[in-house]
Protein backbone atom coordinates (compact mmCIF):
# COMPACT_ATOMS: atom_id res chain seq x y z
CA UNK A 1 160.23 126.56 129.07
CA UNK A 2 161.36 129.41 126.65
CA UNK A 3 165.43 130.00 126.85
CA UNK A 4 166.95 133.65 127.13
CA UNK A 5 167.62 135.29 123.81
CA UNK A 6 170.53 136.07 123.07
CA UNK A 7 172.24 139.47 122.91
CA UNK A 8 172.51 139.37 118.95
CA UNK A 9 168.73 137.53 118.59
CA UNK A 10 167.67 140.92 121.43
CA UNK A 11 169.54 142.99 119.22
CA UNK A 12 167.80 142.41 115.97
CA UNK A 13 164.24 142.54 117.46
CA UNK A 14 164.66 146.14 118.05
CA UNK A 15 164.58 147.81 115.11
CA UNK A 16 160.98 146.07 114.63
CA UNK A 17 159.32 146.93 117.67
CA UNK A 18 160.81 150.51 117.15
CA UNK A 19 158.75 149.86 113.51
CA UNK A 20 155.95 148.41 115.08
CA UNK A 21 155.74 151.07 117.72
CA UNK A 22 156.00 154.27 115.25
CA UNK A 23 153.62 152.80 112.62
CA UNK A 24 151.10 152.42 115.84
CA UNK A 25 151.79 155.83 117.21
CA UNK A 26 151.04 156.87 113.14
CA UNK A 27 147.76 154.98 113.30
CA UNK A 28 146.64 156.31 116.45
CA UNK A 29 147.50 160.15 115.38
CA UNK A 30 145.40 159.78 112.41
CA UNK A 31 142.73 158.06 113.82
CA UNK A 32 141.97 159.03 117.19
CA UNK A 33 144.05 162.20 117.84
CA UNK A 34 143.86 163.87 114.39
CA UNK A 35 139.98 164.54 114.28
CA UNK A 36 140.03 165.66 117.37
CA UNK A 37 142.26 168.49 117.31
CA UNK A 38 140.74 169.25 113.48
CA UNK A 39 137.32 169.44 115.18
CA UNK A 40 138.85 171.53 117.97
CA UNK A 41 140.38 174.14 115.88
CA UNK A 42 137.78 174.21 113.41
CA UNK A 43 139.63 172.55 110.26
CA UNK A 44 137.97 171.33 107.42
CA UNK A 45 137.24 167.96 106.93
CA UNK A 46 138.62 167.52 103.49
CA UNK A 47 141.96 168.55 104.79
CA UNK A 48 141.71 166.45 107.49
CA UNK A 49 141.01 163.71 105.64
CA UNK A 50 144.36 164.24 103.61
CA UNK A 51 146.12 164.93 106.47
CA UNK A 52 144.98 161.38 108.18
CA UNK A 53 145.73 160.24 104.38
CA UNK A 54 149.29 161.51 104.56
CA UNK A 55 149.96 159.86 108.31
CA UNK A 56 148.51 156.62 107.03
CA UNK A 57 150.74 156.10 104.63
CA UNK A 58 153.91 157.97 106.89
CA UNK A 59 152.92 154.12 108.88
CA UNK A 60 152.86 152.33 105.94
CA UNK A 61 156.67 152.78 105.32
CA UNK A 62 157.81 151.77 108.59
C-alpha cells in the first residue's frame, strides 16, 4: 500500500504540476484553440504559425 506524503514531500510537488499544468494549457492554446480563433477572425496563416511558434516555446520554459 502507498503511505501519505508528507506535508513537505506535498509541498514540493506543486510547483511541478502548476509547470506541468501551464505548459499543457500552452500546448493546447497553440494547437487546438489558436487555429481556430485565427480561422474565425480571418488571420493569416503565417502569423498564426508564429503566434503558435511563440506559445510553443512560452511551454517550453515552464
Amino acid at each position: 500500500m502507498s503511505q501519505p506524503q508528507s506535508a513537505e514531500q506535498a509541498s514540493n510537488d506543486q510547483p511541478e504540476m502548476a509547470a506541468l499544468l501551464l505548459g499543457a494549457g500552452f500546448a493546447l492554446a497553440s494547437l487546438i484553440l489558436l487555429p481556430a480563433v485565427a480561422q474565425r477572425i480571418g488571420m493569416g496563416s503565417s502569423l498564426t504559425i508564429a503566434l503558435r511558434g511563440a506559445l510553443m516555446r512560452a511551454a517550453n520554459r515552464f
